[in-house]
C-alpha atoms as a PDB file:
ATOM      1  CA  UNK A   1      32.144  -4.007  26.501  1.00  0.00           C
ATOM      2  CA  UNK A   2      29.598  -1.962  28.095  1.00  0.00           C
ATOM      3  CA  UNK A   3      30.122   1.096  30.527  1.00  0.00           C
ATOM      4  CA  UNK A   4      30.192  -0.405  34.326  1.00  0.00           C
ATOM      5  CA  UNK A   5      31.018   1.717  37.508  1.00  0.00           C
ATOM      6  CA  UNK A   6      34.457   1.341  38.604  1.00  0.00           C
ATOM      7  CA  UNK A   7      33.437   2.053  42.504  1.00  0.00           C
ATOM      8  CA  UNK A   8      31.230  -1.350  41.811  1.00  0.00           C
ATOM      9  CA  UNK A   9      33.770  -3.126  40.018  1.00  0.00           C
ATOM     10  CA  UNK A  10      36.607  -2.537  42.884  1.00  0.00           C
ATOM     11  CA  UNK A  11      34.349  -3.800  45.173  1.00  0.00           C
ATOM     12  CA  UNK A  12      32.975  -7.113  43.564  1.00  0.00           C
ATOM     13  CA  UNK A  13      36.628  -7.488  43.158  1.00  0.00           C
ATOM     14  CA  UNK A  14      36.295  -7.709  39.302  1.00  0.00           C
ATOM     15  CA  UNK A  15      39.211  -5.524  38.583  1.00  0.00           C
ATOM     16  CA  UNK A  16      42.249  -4.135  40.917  1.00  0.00           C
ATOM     17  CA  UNK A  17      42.498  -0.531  41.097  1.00  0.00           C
ATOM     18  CA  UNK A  18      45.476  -0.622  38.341  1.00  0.00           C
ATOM     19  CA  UNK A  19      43.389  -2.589  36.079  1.00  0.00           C
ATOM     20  CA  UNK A  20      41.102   0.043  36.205  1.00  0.00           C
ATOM     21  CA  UNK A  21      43.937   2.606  35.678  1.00  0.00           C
ATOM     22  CA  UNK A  22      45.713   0.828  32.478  1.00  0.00           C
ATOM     23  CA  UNK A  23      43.120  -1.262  30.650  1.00  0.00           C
ATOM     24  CA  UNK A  24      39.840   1.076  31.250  1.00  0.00           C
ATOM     25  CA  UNK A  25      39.310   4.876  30.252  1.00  0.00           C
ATOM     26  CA  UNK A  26      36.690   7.392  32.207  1.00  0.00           C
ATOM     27  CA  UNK A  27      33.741   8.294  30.038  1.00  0.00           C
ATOM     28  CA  UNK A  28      31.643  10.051  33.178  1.00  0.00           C
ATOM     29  CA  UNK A  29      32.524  10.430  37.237  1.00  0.00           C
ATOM     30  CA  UNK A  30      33.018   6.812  38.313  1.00  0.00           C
ATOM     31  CA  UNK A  31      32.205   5.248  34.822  1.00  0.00           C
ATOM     32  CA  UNK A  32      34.522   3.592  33.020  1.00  0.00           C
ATOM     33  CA  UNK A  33      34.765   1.363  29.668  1.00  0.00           C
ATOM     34  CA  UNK A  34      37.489  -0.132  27.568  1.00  0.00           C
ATOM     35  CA  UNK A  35      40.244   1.475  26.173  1.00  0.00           C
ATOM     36  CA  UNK A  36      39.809  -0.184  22.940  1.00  0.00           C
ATOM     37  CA  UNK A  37      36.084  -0.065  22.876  1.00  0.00           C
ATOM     38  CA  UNK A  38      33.852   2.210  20.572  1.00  0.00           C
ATOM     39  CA  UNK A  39      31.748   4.520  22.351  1.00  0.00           C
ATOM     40  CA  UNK A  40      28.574   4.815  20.541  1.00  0.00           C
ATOM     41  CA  UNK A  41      25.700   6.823  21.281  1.00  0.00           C
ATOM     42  CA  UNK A  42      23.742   4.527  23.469  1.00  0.00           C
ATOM     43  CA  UNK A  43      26.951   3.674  25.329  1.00  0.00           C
ATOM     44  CA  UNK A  44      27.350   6.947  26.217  1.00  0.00           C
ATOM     45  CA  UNK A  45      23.910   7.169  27.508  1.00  0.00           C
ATOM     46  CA  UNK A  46      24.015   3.998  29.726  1.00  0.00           C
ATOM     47  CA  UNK A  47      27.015   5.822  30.975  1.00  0.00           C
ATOM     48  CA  UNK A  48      25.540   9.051  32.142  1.00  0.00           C
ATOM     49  CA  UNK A  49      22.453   6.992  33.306  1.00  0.00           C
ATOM     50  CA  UNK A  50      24.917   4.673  35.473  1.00  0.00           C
ATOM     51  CA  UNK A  51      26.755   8.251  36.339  1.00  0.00           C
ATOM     52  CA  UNK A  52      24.184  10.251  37.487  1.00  0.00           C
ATOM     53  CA  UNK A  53      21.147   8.286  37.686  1.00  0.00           C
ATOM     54  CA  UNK A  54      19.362  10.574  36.291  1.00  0.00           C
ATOM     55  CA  UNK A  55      16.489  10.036  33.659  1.00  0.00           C
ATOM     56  CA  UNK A  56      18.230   9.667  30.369  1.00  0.00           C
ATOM     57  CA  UNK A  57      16.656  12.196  27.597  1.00  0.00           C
ATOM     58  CA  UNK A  58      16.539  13.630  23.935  1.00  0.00           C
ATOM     59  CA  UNK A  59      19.241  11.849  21.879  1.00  0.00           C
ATOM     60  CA  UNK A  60      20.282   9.470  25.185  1.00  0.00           C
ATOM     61  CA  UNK A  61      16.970   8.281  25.016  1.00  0.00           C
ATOM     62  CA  UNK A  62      16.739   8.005  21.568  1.00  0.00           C
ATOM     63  CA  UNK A  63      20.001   6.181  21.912  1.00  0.00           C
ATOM     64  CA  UNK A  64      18.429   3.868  24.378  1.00  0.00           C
ATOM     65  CA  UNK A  65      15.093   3.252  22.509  1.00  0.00           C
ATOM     66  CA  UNK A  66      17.051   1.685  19.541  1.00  0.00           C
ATOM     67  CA  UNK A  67      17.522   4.715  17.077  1.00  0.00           C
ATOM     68  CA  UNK A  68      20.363   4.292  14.747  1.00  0.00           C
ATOM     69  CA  UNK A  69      22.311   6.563  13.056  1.00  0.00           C
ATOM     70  CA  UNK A  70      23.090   8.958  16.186  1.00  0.00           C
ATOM     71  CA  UNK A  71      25.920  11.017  16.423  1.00  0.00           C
ATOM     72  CA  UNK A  72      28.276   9.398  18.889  1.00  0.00           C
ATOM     73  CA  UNK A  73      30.216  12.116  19.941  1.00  0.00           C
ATOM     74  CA  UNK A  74      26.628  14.539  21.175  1.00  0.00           C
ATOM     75  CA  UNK A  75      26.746  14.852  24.922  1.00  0.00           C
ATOM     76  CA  UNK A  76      24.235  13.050  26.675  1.00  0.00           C
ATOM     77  CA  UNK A  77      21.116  14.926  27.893  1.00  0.00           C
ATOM     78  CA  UNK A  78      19.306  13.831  31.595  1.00  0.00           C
ATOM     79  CA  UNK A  79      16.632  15.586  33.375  1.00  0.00           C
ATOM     80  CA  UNK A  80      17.179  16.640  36.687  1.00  0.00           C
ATOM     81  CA  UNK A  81      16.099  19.019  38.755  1.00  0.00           C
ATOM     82  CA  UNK A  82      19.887  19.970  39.834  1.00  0.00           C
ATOM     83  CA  UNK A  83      21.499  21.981  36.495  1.00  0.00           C
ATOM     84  CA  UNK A  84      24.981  21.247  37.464  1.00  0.00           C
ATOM     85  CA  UNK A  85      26.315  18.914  35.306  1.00  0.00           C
ATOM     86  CA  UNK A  86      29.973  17.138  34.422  1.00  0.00           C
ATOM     87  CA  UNK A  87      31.404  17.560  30.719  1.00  0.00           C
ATOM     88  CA  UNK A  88      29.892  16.042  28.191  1.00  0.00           C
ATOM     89  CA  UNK A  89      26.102  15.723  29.889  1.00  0.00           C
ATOM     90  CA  UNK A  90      23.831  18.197  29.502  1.00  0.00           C
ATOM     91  CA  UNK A  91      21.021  18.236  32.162  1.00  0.00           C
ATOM     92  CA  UNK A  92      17.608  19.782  31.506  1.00  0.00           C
ATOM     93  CA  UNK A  93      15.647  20.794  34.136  1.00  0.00           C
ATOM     94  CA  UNK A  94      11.978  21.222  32.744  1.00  0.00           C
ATOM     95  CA  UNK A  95       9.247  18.682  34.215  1.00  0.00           C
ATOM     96  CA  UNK A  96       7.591  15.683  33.407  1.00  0.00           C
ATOM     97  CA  UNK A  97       4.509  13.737  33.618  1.00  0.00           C
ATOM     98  CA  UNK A  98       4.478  10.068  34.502  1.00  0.00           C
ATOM     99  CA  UNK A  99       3.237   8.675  31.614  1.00  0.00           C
ATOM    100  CA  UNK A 100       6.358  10.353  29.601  1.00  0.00           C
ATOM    101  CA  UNK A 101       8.570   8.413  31.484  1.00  0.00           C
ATOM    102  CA  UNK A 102       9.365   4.691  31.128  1.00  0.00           C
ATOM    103  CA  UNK A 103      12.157   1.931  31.969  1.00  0.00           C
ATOM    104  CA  UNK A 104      14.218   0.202  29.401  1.00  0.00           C
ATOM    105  CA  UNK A 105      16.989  -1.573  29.898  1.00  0.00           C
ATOM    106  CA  UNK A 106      16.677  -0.901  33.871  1.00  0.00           C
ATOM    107  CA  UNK A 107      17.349   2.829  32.638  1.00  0.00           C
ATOM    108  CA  UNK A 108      14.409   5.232  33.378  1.00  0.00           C
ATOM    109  CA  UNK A 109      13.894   7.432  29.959  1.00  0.00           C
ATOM    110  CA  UNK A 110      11.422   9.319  28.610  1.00  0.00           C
ATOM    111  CA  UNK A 111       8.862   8.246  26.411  1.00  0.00           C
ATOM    112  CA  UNK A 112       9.257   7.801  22.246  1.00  0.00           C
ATOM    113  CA  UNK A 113       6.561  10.821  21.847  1.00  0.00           C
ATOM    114  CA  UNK A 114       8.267  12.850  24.643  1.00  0.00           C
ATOM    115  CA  UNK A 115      11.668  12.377  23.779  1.00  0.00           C
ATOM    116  CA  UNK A 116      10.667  13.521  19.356  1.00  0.00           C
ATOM    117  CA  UNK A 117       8.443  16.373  21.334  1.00  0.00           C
ATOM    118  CA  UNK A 118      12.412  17.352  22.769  1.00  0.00           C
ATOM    119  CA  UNK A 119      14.385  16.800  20.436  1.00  0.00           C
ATOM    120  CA  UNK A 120      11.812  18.973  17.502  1.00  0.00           C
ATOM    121  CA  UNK A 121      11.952  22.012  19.832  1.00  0.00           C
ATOM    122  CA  UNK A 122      16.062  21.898  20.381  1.00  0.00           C
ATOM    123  CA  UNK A 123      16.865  21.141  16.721  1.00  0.00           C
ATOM    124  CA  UNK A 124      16.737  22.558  13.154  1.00  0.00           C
ATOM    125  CA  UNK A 125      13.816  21.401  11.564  1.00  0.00           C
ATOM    126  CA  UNK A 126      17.014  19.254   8.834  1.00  0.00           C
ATOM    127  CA  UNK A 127      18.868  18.151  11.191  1.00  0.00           C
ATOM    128  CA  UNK A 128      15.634  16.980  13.939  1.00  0.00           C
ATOM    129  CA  UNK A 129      13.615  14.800  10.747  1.00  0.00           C
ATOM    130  CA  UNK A 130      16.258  12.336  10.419  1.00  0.00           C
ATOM    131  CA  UNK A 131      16.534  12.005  14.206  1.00  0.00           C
ATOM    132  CA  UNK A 132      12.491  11.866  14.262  1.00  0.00           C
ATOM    133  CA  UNK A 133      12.301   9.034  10.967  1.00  0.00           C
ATOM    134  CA  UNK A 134      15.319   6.917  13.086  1.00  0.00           C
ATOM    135  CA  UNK A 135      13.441   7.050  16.654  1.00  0.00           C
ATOM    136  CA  UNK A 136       9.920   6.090  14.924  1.00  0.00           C
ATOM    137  CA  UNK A 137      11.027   3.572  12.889  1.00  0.00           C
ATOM    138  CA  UNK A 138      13.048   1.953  16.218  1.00  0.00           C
ATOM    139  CA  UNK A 139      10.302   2.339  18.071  1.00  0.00           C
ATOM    140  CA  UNK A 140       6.585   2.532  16.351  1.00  0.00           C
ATOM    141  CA  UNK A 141       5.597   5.432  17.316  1.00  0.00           C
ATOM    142  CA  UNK A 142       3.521   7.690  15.529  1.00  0.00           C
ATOM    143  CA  UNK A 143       3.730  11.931  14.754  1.00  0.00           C
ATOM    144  CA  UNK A 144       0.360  11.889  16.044  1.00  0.00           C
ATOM    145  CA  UNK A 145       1.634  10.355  19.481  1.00  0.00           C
ATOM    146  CA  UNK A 146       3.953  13.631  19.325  1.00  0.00           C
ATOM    147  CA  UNK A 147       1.657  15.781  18.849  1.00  0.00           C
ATOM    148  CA  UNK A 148      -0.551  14.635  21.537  1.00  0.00           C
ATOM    149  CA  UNK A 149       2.382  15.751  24.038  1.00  0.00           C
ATOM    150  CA  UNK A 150       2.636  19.450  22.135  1.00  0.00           C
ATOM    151  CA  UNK A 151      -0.808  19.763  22.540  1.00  0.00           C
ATOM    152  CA  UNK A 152      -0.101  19.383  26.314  1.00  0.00           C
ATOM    153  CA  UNK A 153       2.197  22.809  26.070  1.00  0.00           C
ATOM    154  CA  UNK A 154       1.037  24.812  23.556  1.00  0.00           C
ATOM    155  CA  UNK A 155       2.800  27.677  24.742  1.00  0.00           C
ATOM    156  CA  UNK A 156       6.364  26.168  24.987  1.00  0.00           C
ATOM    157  CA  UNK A 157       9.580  27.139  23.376  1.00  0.00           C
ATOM    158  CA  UNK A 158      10.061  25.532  20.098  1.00  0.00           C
ATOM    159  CA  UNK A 159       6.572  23.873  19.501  1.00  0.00           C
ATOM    160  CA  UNK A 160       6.314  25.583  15.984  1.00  0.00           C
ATOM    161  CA  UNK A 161       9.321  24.178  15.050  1.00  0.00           C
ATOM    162  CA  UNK A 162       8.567  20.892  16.294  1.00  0.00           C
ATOM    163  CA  UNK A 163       5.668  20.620  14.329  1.00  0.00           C
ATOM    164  CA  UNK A 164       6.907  22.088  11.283  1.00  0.00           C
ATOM    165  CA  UNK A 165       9.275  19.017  11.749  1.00  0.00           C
ATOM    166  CA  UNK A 166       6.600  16.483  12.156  1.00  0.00           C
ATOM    167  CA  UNK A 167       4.805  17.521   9.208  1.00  0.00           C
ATOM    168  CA  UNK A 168       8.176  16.184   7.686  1.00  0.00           C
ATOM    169  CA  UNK A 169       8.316  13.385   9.512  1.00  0.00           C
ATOM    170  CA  UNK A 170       7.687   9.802   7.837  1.00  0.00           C
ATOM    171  CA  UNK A 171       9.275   7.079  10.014  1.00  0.00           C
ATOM    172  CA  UNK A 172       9.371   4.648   7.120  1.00  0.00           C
ATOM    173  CA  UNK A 173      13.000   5.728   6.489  1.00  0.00           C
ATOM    174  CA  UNK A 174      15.765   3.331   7.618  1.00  0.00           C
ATOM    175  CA  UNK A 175      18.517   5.996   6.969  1.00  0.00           C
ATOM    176  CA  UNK A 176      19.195   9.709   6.652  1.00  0.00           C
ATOM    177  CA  UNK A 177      20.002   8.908   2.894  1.00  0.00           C
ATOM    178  CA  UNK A 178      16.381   7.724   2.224  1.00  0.00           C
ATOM    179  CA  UNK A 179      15.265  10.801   4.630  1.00  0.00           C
ATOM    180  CA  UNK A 180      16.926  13.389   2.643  1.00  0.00           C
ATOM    181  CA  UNK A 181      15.658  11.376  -0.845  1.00  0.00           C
ATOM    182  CA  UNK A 182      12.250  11.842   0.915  1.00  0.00           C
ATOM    183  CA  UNK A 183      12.816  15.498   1.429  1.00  0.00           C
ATOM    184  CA  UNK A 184      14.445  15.986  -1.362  1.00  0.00           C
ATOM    185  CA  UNK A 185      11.039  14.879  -3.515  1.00  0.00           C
ATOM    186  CA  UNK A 186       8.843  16.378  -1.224  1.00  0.00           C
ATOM    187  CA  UNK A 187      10.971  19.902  -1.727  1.00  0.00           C
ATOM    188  CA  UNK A 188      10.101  20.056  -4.845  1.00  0.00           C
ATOM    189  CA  UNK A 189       6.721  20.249  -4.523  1.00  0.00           C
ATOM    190  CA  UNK A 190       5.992  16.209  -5.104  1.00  0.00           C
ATOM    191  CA  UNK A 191       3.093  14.441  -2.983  1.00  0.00           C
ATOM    192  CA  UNK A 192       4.654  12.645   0.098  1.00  0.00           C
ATOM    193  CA  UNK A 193       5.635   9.035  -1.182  1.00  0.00           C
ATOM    194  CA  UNK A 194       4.654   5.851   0.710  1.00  0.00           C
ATOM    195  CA  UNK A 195       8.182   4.324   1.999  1.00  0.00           C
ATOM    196  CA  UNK A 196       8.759   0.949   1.972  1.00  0.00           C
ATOM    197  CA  UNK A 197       6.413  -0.734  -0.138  1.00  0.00           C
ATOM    198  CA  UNK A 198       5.625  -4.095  -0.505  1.00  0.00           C
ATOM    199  CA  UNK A 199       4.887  -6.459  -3.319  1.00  0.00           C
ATOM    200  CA  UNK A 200       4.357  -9.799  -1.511  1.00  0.00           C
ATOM    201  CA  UNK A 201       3.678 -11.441  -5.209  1.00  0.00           C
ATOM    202  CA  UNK A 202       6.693 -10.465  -5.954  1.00  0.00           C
ATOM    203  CA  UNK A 203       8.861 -10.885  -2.652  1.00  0.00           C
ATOM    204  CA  UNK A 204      10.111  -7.321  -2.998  1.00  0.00           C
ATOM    205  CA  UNK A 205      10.086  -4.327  -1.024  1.00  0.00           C
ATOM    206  CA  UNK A 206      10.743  -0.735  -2.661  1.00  0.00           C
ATOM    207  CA  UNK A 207      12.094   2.120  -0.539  1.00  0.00           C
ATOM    208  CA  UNK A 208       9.362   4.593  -1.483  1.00  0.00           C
ATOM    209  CA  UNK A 209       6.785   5.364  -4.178  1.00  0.00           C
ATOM    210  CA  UNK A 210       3.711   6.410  -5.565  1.00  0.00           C
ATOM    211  CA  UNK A 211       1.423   3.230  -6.245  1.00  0.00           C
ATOM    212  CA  UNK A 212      -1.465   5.519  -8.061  1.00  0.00           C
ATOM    213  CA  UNK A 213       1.496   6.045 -10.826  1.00  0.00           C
ATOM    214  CA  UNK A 214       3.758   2.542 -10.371  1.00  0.00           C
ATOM    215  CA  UNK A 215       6.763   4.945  -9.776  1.00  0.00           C
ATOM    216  CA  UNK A 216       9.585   3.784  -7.569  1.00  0.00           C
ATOM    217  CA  UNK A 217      12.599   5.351  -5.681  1.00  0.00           C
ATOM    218  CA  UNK A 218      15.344   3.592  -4.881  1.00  0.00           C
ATOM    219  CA  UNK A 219      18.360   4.725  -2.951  1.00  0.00           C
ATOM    220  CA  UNK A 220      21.395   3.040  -3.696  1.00  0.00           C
ATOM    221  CA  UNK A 221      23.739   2.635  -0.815  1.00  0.00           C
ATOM    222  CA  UNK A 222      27.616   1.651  -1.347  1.00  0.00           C
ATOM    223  CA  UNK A 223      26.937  -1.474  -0.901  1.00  0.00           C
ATOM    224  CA  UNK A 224      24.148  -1.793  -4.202  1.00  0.00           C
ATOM    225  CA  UNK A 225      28.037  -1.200  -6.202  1.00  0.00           C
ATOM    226  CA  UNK A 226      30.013  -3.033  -4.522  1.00  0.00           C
ATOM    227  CA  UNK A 227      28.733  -5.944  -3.371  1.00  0.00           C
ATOM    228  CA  UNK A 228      28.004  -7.978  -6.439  1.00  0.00           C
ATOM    229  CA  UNK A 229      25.161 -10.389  -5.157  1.00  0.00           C
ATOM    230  CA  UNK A 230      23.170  -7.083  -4.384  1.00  0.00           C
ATOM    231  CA  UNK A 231      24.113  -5.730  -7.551  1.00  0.00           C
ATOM    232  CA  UNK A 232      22.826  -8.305  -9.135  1.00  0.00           C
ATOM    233  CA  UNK A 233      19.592  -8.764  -6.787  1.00  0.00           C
ATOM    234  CA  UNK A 234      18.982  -5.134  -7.696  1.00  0.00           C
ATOM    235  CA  UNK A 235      18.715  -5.706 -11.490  1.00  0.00           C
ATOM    236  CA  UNK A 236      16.103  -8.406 -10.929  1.00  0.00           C
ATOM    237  CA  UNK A 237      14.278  -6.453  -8.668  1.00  0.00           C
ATOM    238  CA  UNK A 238      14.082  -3.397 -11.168  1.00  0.00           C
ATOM    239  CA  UNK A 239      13.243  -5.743 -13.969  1.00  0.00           C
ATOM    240  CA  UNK A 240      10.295  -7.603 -12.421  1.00  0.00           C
ATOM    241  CA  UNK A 241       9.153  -3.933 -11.015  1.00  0.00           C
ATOM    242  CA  UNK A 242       9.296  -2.961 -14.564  1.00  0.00           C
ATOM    243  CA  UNK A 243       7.533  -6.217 -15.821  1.00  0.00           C
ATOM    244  CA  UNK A 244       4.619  -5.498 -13.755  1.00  0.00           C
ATOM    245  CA  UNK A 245       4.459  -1.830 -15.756  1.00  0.00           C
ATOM    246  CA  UNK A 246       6.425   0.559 -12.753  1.00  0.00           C
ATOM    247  CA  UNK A 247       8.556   2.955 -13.335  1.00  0.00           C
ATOM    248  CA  UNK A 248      11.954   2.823 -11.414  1.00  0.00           C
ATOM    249  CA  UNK A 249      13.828   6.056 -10.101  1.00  0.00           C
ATOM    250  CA  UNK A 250      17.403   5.296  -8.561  1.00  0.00           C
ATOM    251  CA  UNK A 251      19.260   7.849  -6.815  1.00  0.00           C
ATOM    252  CA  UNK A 252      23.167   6.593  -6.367  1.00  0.00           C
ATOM    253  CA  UNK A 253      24.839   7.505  -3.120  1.00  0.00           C
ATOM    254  CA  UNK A 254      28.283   7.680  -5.221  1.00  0.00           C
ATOM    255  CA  UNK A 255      26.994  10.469  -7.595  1.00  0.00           C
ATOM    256  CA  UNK A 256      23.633  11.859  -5.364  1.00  0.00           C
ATOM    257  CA  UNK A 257      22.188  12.159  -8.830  1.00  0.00           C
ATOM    258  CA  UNK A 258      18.902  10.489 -10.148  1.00  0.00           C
ATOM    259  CA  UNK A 259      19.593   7.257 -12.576  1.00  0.00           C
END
């Protein structure tokens, strides 16, 4: 169930004031969901949109745009020009142009490139590439769309930062396990690997690589040890990889050690 406003609902006559009372908790001022329901991250942003009205931003928008991987208990983040805000939403107050604003889901929100140019300057540079590789991927944007908005503000707070950040930044990643494998080769002093590569000869993808040296790296999940049809998927994968002369790195999410 998705957050509605209980105002709304009394009056459409979709729930009786105890209804609302017993079966629904308060997430924001007039917003309600299910008791039982799990409040993710873009729940909680439809909530303070729905709430305030406000233009959702930073990790609400990212939220909104598709990201995955979010933490669900952040606060939401509007932009308003009033500061005051109610617990759990925290309101920025700095401007924007049109074209970093858009509508999805009826929800007005800022732009992909606006809402990485945010989050980079808020964030440790760790903790914001994860973020940035999530948002990209959901969306298609680009670093270079990012940068385009810095370049807009050179002099504001955090822009070093944010493009420190974006240097990082792949967007090929489709989890902050394969991000910090990324980093993790990059750190020590590797060239940046191409993520997700395709063999369409061979009806196989690889999570990164080098193609110049046929090396692979694979991050194996939980579900690559548990699951035995992917456990066995995996081992022909790796041997026609190896057939057609590549070399295959794994890197198990039970030990975090290379295989």
């Amino acid at each position: 169930m998705d957050p509605f406003l209980g105002s709304q609902a009394l009056k459409q006559g979709a729930v009786t004031r105890s209804q609302l009372r017993t079966r629904y908790r308060v997430v924001f001022r007039d917003v309600y969901i299910g008791r039982d329901a799990e409040l993710t991250a873009a729940r909680t942003a439809r909530a303070a949109w729905l709430s305030t009205g406000a233009t959702l931003a930073g990790l609400s928008t990212a939220a909104a745009l598709g990201a995955k991987w979010l933490d669900a208990a952040a606060p939401a983040e509007i932009v308003r020009a009033d500061r005051h805000g109610q617990h759990g939403i925290l309101v920025h107050s700095y401007r924007l142009a049109d074209d970093e604003v858009c509508t999805v889901g009826g929800m007005r929100v800022t732009t992909a490139a606006r809402t990485a140019f945010d989050i980079g300057r808020g964030l440790p540079v760790a903790k914001a590439i994860p973020i940035f590789d999530a948002l990209l991927n959901a969306t298609g944007a680009k670093p270079a769309d990012v940068i385009a908005v810095a370049d807009r503000r050179p002099g504001a707070r955090g822009v070093r930062r944010l493009r420190a950040a974006l240097e990082l930044a792949d967007g090929g990643a489709e989890s902050p396990h394969e991000t910090r494998v990324w980093l993790l080769l990059v750190g020590a002093g590797l060239p940046k690997p191409e993520t997700h590569i395709e063999f369409r000869d061979l009806r196989i993808r690889i999570d990164m690589g080098w193609r110049e040296w046929k090396v692979a790296v694979e991050y194996d999940g939980i579900q690559h040890w548990e699951n035995r049809y992917q456990r066995s998927w995996d081992i022909e994968r790796i041997a026609l990889l190896e057939a057609a002369g590549w070399a295959v790195v794994r890197v198990s999410a039970a030990t975090g050690r290379a295989r």
